[in-house]
Protein backbone atom coordinates (compact mmCIF):
# COMPACT_ATOMS: atom_id res chain seq x y z
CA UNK A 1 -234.46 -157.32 37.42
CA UNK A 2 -237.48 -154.98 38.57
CA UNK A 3 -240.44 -156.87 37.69
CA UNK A 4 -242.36 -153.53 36.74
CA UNK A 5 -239.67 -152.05 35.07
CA UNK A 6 -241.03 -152.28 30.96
CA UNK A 7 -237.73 -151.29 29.00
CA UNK A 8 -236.14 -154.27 30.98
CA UNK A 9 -238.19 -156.66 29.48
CA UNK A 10 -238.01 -155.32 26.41
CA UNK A 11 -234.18 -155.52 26.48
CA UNK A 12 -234.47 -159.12 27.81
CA UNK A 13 -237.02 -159.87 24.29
CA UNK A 14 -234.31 -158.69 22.18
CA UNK A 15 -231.24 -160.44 24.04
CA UNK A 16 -233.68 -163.83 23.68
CA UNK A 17 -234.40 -163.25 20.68
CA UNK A 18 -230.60 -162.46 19.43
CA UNK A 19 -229.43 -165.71 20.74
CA UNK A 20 -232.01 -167.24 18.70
CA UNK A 21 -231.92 -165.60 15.71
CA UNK A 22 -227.99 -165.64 16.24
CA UNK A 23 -228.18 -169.29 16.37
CA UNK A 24 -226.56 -168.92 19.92
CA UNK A 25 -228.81 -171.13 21.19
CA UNK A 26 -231.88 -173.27 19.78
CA UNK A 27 -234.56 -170.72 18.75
CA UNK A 28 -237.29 -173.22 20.29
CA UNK A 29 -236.23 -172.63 22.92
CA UNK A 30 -235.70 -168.80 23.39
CA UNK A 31 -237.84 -167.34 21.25
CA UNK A 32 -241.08 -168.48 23.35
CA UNK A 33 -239.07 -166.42 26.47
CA UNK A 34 -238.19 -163.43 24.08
CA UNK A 35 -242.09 -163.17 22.86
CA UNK A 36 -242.77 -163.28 26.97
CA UNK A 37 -240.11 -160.51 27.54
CA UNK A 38 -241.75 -158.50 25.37
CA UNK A 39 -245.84 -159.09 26.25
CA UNK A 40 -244.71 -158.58 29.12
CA UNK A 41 -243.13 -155.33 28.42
CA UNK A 42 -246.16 -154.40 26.58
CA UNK A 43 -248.10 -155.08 29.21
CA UNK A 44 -246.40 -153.07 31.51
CA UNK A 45 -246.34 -150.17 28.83
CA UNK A 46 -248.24 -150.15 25.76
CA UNK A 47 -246.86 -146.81 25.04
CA UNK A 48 -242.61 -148.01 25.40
CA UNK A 49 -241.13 -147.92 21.59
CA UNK A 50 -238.55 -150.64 22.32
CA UNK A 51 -241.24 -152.82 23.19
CA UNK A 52 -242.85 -152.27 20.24
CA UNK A 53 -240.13 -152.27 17.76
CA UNK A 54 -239.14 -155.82 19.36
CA UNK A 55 -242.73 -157.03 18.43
CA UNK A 56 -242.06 -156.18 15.26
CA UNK A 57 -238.30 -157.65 15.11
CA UNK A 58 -240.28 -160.82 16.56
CA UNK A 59 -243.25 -160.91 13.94
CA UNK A 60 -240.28 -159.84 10.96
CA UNK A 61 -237.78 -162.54 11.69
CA UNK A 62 -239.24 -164.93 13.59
CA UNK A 63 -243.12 -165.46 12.90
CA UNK A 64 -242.86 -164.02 9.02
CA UNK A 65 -245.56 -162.23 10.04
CA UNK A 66 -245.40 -159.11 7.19
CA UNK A 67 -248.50 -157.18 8.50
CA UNK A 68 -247.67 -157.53 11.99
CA UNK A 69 -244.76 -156.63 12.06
CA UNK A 70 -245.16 -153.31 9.72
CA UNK A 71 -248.23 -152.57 12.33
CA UNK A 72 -245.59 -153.35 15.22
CA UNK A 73 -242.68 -151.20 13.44
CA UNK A 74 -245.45 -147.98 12.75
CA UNK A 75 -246.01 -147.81 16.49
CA UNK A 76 -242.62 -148.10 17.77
CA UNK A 77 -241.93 -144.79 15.78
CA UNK A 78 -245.08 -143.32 16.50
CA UNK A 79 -244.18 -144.10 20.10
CA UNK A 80 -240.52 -142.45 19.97
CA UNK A 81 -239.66 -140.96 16.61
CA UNK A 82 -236.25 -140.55 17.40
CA UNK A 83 -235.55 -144.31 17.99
CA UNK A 84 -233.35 -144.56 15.16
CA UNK A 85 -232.97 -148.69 15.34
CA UNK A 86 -237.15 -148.79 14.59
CA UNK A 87 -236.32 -146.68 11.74
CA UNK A 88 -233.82 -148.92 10.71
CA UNK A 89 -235.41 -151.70 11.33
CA UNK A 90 -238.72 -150.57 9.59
CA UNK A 91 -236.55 -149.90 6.43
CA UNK A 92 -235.46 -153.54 6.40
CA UNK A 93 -239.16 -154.35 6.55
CA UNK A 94 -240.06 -152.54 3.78
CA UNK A 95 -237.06 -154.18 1.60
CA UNK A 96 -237.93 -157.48 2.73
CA UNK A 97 -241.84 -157.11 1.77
CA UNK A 98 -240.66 -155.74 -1.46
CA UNK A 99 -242.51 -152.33 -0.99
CA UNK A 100 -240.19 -148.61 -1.51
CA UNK A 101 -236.90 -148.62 0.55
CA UNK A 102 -237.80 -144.87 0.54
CA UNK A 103 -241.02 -145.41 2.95
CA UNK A 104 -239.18 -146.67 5.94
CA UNK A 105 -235.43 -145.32 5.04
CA UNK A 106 -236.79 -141.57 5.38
CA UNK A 107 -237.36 -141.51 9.06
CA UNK A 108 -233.66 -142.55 9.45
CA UNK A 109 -232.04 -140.07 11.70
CA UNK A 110 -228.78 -138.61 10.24
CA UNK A 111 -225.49 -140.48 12.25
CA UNK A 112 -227.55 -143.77 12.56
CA UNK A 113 -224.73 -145.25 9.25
CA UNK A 114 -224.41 -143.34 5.88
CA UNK A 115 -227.40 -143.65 3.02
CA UNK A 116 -224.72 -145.86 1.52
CA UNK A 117 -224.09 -148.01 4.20
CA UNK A 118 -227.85 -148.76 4.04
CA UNK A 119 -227.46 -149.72 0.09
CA UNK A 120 -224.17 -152.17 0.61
CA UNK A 121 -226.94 -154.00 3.38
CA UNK A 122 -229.02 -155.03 1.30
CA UNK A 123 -230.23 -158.87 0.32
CA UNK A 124 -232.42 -160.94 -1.03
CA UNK A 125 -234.90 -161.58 1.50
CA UNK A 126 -238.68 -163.86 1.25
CA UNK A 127 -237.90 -163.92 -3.00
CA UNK A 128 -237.35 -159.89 -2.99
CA UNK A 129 -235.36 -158.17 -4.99
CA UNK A 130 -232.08 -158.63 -6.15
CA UNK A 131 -229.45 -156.43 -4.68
CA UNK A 132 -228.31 -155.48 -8.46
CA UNK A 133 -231.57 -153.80 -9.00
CA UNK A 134 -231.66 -152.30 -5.40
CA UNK A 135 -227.91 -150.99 -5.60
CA UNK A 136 -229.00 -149.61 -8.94
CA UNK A 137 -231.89 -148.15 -7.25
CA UNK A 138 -229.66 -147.17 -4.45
CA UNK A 139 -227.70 -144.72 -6.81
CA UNK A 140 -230.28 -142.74 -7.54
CA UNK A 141 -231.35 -141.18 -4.06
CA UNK A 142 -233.80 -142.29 -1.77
């Protein structure tokens, strides 16, 4: 792998931190080389969207860091706007810190799934919602 090349260590932060969060392999393990990957990525290019939406993915899932990792998603679509996954993933953010599906669902490009395949995703997640009430929600339009 380049050594200068950003994106790749951004890729490498999210494969680490798949098999991790994948239970692939022990998340002590990996998930101290996926938050490298991705400093290092950042340090490279503080600018590079994947980079920053792998932050964020690392702060979400990982750390439980809520602020971060809304701070992390907001700049990996400020970065790229058309990155569809930080959309995506910012969405799940917002579900999972209990604040409007409809702030991060909105940026959601059109062929990145259906509005409904985002509603049958849903789950409980850190005591949020129920998925009745957000499927109820769901019905009525983002």
């Amino acid at each position: 792998m380049d050594p200068g090349f950003a994106l790749a260590h951004a890729g490498m932060g999210n494969a680490y931190g798949n098999l991790g969060a994948l239970n692939l392999a022990p998340p002590t393990e990996v998930m101290p080389k996926a938050r490298m990957a991705i400093q290092r990525a950042l340090e490279l290019d503080d600018q590079l969207a994947e980079a920053h939406a792998q932050a964020a993915n690392m702060a979400f899932y990982y750390e439980w860091d809520w602020a971060a990792a809304d701070q992390s998603y907001q700049r990996a679509i400020a970065a790229n706007p058309g990155y569809a996954a930080a959309h995506a993933w910012y969405a799940w953010n917002c579900i999972g810190s209990r604040q409007t599906a409809r702030r991060g669902h909105r940026g959601v490009p059109q062929g990145y799934g259906t509005r409904s395949e985002h509603r049958t995703r849903l789950f409980p997640r850190r005591g949020g919602l129920f998925p009745e009430r957000l499927v109820g929600r769901g019905r009525q339009g983002f």
